[in-house]
Protein backbone atom coordinates (compact mmCIF):
# COMPACT_ATOMS: atom_id res chain seq x y z
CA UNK A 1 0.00 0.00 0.00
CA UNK A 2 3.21 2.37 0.83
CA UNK A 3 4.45 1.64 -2.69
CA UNK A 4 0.84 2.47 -4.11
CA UNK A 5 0.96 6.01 -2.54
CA UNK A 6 4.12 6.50 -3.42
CA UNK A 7 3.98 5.67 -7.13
CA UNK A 8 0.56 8.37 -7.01
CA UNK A 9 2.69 10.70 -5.61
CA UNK A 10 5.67 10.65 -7.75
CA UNK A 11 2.93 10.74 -10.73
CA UNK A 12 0.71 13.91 -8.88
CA UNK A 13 3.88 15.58 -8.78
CA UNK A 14 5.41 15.00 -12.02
CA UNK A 15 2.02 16.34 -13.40
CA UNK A 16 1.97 19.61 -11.31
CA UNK A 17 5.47 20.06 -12.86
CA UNK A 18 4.02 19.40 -16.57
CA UNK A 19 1.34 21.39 -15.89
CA UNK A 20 3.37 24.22 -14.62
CA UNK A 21 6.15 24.08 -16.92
CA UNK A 22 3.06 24.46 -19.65
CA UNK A 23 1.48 27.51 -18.04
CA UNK A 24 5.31 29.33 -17.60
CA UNK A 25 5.63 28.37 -21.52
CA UNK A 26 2.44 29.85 -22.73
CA UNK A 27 2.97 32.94 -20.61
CA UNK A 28 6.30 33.07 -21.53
CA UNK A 29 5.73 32.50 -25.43
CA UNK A 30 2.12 33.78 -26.13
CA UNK A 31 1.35 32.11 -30.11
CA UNK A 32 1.45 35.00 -32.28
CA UNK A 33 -1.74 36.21 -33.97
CA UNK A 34 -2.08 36.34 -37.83
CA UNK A 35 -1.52 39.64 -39.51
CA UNK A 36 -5.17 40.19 -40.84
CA UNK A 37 -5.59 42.32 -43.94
CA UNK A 38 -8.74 43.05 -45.05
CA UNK A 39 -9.66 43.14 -49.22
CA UNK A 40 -12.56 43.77 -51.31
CA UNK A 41 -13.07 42.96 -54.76
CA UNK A 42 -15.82 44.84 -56.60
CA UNK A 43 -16.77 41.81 -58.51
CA UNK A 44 -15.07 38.42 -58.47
CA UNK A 45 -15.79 37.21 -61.72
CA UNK A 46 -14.57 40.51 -63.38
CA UNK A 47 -11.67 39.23 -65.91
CA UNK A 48 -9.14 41.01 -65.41
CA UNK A 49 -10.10 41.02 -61.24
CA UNK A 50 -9.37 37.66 -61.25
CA UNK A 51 -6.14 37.38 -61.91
CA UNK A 52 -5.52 40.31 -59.70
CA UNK A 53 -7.09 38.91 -56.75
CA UNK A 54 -5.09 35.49 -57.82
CA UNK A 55 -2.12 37.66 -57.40
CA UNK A 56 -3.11 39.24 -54.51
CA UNK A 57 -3.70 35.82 -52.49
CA UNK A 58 -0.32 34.78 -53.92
CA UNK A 59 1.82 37.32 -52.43
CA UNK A 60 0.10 37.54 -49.23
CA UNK A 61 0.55 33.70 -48.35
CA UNK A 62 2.49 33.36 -45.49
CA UNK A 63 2.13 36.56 -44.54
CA UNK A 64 -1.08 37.41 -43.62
CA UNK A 65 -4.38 35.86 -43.29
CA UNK A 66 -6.54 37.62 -45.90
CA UNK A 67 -10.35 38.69 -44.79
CA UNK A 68 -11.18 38.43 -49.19
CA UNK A 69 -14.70 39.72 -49.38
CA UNK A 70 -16.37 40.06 -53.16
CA UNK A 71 -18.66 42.86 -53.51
CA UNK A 72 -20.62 42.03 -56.27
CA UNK A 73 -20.66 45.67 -58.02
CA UNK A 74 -22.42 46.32 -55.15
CA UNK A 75 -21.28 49.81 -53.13
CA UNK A 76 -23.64 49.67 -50.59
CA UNK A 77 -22.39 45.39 -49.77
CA UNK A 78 -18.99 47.19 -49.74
CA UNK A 79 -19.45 49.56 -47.26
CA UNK A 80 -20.70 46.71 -44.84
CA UNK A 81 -17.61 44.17 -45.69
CA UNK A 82 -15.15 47.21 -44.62
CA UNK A 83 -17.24 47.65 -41.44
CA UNK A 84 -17.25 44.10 -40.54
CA UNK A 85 -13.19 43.93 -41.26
CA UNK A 86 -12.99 46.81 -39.39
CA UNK A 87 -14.62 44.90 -36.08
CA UNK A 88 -12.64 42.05 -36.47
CA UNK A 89 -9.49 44.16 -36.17
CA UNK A 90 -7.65 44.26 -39.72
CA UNK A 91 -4.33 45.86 -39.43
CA UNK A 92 -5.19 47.31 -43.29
CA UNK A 93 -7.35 47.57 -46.10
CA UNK A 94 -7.00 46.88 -49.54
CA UNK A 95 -9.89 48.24 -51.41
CA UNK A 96 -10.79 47.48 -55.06
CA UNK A 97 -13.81 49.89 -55.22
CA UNK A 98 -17.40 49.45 -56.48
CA UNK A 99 -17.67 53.16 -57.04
CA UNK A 100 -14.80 55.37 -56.85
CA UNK A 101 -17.23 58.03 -55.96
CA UNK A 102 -17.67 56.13 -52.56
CA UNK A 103 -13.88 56.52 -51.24
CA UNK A 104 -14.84 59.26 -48.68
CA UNK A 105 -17.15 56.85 -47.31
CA UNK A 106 -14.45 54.45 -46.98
CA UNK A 107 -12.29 56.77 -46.01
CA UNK A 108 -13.96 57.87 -42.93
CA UNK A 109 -14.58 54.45 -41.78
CA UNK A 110 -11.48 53.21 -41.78
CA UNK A 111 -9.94 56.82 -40.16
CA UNK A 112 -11.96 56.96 -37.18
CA UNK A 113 -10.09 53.14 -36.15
CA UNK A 114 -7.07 54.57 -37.85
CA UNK A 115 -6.30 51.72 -40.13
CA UNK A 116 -4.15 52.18 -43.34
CA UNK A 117 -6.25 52.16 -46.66
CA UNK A 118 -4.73 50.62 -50.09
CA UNK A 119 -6.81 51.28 -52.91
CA UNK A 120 -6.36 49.51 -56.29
CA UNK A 121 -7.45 49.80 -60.08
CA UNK A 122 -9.77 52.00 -58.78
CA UNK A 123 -9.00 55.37 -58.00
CA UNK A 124 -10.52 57.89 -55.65
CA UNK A 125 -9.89 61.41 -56.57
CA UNK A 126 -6.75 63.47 -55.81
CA UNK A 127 -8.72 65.23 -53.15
CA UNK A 128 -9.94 61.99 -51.78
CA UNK A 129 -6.53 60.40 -51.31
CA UNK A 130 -4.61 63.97 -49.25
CA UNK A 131 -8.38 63.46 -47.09
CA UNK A 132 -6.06 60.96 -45.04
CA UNK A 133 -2.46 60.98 -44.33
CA UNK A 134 -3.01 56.58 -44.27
CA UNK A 135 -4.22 56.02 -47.72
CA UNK A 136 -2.59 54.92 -50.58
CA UNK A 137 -3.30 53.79 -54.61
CA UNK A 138 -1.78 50.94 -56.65
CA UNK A 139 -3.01 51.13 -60.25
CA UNK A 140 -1.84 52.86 -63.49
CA UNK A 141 -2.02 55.81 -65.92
CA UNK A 142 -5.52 55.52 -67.32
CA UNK A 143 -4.75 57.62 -70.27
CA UNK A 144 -1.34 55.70 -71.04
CA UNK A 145 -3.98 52.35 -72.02
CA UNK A 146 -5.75 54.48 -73.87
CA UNK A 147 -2.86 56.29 -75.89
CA UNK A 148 -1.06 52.63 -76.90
CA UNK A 149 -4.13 51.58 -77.94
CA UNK A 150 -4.66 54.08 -79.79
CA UNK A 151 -0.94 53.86 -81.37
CA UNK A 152 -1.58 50.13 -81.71
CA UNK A 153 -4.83 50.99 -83.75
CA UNK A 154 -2.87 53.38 -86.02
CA UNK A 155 0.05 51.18 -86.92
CA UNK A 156 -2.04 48.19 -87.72
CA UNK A 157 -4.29 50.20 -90.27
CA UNK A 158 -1.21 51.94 -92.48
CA UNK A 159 0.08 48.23 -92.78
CA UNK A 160 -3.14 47.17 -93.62
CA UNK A 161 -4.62 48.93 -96.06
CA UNK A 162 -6.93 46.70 -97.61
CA UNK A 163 -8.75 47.02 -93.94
CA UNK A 164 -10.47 50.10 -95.60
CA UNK A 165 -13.22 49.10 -97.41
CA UNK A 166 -14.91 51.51 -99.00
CA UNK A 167 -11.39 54.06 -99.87
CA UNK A 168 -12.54 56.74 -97.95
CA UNK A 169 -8.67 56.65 -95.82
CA UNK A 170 -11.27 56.84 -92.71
CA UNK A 171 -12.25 54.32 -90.26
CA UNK A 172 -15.50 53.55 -89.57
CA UNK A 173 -14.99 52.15 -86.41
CA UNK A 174 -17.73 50.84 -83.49
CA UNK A 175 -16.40 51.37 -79.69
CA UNK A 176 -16.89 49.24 -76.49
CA UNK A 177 -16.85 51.33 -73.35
CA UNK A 178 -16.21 50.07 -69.85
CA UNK A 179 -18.77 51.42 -66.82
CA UNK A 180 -19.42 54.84 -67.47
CA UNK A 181 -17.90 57.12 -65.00
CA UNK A 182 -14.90 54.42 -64.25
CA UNK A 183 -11.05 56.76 -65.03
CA UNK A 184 -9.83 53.85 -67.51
CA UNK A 185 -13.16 53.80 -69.39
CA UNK A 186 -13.31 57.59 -70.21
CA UNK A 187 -9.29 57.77 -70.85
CA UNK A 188 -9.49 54.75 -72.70
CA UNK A 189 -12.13 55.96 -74.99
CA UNK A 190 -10.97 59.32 -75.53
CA UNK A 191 -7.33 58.78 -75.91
CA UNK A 192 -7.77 55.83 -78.18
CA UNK A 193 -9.50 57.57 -81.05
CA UNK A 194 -7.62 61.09 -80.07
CA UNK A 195 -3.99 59.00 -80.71
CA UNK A 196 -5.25 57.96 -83.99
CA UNK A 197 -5.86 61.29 -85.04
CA UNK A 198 -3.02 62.26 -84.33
CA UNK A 199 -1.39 60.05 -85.91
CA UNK A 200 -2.71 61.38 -89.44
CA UNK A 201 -5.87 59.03 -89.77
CA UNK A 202 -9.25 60.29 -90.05
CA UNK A 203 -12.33 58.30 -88.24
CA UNK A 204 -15.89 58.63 -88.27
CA UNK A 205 -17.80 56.96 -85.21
CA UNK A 206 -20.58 54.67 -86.27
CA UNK A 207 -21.43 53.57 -82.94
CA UNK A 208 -20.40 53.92 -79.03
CA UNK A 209 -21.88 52.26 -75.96
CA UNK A 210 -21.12 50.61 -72.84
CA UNK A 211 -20.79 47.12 -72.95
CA UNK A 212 -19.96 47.30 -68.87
CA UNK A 213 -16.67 45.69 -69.26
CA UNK A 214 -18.90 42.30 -69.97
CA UNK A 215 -18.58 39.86 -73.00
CA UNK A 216 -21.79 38.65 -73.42
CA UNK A 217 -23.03 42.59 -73.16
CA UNK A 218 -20.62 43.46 -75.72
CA UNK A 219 -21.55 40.47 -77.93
CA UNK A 220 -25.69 41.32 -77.95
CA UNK A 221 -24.22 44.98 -79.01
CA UNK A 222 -22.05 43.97 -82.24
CA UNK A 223 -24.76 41.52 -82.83
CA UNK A 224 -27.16 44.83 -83.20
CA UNK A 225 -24.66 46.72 -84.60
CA UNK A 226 -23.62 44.53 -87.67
CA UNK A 227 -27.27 43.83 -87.74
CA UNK A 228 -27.61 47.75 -87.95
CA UNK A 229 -24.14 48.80 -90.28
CA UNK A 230 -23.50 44.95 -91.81
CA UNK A 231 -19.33 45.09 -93.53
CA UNK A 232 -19.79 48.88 -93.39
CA UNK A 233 -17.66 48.52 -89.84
CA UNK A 234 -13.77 48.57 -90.24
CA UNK A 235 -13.05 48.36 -86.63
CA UNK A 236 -13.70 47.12 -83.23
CA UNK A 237 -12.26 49.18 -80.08
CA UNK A 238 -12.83 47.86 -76.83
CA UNK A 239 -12.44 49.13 -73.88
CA UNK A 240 -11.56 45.78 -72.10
CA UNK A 241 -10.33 42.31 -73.72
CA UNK A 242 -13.56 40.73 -72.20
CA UNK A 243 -15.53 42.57 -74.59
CA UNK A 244 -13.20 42.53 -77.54
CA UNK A 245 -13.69 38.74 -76.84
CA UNK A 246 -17.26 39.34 -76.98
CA UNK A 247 -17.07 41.20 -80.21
CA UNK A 248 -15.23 38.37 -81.91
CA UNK A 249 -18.22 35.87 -80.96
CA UNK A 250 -20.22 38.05 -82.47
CA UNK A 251 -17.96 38.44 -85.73
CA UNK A 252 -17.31 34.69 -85.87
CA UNK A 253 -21.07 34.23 -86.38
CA UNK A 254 -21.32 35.92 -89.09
CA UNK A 255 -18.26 34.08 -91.04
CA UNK A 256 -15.48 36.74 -90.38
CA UNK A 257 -11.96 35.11 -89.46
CA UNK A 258 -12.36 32.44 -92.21
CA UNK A 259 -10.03 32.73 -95.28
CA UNK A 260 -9.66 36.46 -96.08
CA UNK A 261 -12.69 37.70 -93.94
CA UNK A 262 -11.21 39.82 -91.00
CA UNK A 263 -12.49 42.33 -88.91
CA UNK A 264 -9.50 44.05 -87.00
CA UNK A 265 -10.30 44.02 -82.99
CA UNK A 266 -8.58 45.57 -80.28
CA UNK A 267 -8.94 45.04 -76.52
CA UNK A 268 -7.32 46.18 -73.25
CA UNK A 269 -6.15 43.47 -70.25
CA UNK A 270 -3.76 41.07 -72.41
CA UNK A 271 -5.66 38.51 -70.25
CA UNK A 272 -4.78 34.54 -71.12
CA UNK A 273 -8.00 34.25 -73.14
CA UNK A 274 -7.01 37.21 -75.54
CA UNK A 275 -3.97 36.17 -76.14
CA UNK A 276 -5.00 33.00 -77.24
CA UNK A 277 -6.78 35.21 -80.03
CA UNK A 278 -3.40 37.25 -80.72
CA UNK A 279 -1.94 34.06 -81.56
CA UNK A 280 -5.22 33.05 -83.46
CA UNK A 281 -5.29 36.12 -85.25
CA UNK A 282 -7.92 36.95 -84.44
CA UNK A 283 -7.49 39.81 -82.28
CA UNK A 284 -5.20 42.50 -83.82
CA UNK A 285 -3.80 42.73 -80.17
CA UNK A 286 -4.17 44.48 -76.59
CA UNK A 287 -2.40 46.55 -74.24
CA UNK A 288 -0.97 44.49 -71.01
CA UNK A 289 -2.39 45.89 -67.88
CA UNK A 290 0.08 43.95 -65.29
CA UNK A 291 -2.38 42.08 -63.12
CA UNK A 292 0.64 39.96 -61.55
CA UNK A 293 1.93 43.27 -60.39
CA UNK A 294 -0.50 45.53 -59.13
CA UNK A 295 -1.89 42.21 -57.05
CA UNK A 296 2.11 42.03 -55.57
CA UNK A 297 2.40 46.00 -55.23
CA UNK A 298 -1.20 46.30 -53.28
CA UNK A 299 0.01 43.44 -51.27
CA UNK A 300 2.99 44.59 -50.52
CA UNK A 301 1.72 48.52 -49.16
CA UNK A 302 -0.72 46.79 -47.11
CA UNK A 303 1.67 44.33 -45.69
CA UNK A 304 4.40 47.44 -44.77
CA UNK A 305 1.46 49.61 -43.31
CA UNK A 306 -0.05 47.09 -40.89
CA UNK A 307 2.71 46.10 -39.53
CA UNK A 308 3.69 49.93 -39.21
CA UNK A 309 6.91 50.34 -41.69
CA UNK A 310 6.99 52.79 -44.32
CA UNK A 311 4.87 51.93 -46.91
CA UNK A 312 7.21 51.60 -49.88
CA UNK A 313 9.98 49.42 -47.05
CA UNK A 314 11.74 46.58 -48.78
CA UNK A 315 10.18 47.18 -52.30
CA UNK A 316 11.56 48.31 -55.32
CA UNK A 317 7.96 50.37 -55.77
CA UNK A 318 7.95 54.39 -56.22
CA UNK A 319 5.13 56.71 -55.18
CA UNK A 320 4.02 59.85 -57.25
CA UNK A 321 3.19 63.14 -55.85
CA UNK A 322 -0.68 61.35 -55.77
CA UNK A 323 0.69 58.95 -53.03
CA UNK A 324 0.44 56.49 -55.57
CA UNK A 325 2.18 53.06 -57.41
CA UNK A 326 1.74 53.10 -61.00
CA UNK A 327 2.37 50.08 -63.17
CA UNK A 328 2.99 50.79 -66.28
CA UNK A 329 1.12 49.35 -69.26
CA UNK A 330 2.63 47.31 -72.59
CA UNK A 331 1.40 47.04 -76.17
CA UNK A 332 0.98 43.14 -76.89
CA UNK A 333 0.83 41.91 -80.55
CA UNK A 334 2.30 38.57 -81.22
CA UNK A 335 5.41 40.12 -82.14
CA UNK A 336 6.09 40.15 -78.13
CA UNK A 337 3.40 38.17 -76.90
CA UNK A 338 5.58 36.45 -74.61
CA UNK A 339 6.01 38.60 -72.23
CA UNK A 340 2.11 38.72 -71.36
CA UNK A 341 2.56 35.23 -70.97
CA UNK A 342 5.26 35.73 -68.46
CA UNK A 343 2.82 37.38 -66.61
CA UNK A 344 0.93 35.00 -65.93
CA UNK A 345 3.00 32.14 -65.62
CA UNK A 346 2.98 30.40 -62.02
């Protein structure tokens, strides 16, 4: 019976040491908590968004645990994602906005818990982004998309001149536009056809509408358009590649890209999709908006900013007198199509 208690007391007291030994080492080395970053998207099954987003998720593994919320082009569902980040405690925000006309309201949210704002593709206004001292952009120069495509449309018709039709030395062109409102849909659509005129070509405008960045939007409008103008149409600008995509449906339908029947089509993006087309020929070509790196550049500002470093720390980024990153766009044609491919390879 001796032994007995003995044995339980050897074991009681090996236990109380355990047990101690684990409390002094969980006081003593707390786990650490995730970095939480909080992102919107305005709509997850926008193209070009997701390969962003992709990107986004890619550069923040390891790093932080992600609060990814997809707003559904829905501002108002926006709002309420960045308040519920907000309560659980994000350390940042990286905001892809519905409505750029919204940012104050963003802004004001996240400045009364003081939490660092990174907004991307999306901009707020210039008067938006001095409003707080702890917000930041990551996109591009709207109007630069819209002056290579513009270039891209020029050189394409001198070295094809049998793309004019009827002999006028104009081109009747139709347009795409992106949301109405968005920066890169009016610079797009302004600069494009401005650049061509410059560059000694005259054009008349047959038609012009929104196609919402969508391809099956912008394939119901060429279908009405051809419908409407028939081979009188020279050219197809869009303001995305989604809807150049779309266009091309349309144009395949009615027998152009077989043999000698082409329809010259140019998007914006360089996505996977359109390139396949580039290579196809049938898509003239597109101007590479660097989804790889605005996805790494937004991570990395939000990453730098939660944890309290200087925003640009570590990176080989550079800010602009707007407090923002701009990646630059590309012209893609098959002549360098590689390097959109790059882009995207894992």
């Amino acid at each position: 019976m001796k032994k007995l208690v003995s044995v339980l007391l050897v074991l009681s007291l090996m236990f109380t040491l355990v047990a101690c030994n684990s409390a002094e080492k969980a006081t003593s080395e707390p786990e650490e908590e995730s970095l939480k970053i909080g992102v919107t998207i305005y709509k997850f099954d926008d193209n070009f968004m997701s390969f962003v987003r992709r990107a986004v998720e890619k550069n923040a593994e390891g790093k932080a645990e992600l609060i990814l919320n997809d707003s559904q082009n829905d501002q108002a569902k926006q709002n309420d994602q960045v308040e519920m980040m907000l309560s659980k405690g994000v350390k940042s925000l990286a905001i892809n906005l519905v409505d750029p006309q919204a940012a104050p309201t963003i802004i004001a949210k996240a400045k009364e818990e003081g939490t660092p704002v990174v907004f991307f593709n999306k901009e707020p206004s210039a008067e938006d982004m001095a409003s707080y001292e702890k917000c930041w952009y990551v996109g591009t120069t709207s109007s630069e998309s819209g002056i290579i495509q513009g270039k891209l449309i020029a050189d394409s018709w001198k070295n094809h001149p049998e793309w004019d039709k009827n002999r006028d030395g104009k081109i009747q062109y139709v347009l795409l536009k992106g949301e109405p409102g968005h920066p890169d849909a009016e610079a797009r659509t302004k600069y494009s056809v401005e650049t061509v005129v410059s560059e000694g070509i005259q054009v008349d405008e047959l038609e012009l509408q929104t196609g919402m960045w969508d391809s099956v939007k912008a394939k119901e409008l060429m279908d009405a358009w051809f419908a409407k103008h028939g081979d009188s149409i020279e050219f197809v600008i869009a303001n995305n590649d989604a809807m150049a995509l779309g266009a091309v449906n349309s144009l395949k339908a009615e027998g152009y890209f077989k043999e000698d029947k082409i329809m010259p089509v140019v998007g914006v993006d360089a996505i996977p999709d359109a390139l396949t087309q580039i290579e196809a020929g049938t898509l003239v070509g597109s101007v590479l908006n660097d989804a790889a790196n605005q996805g790494k550049a937004t991570v990395d500002l939000a990453l730098n900013v939660a944890e309290g470093k200087d925003v640009l720390d570590g990176t080989e980024w550079k800010l602009d007198d707007k407090k923002s990153v701009r990646v630059p766009y590309l012209p893609i044609t098959n002549d360098n199509i590689q390097i959109a491919k790059d882009c995207y390879a894992e």
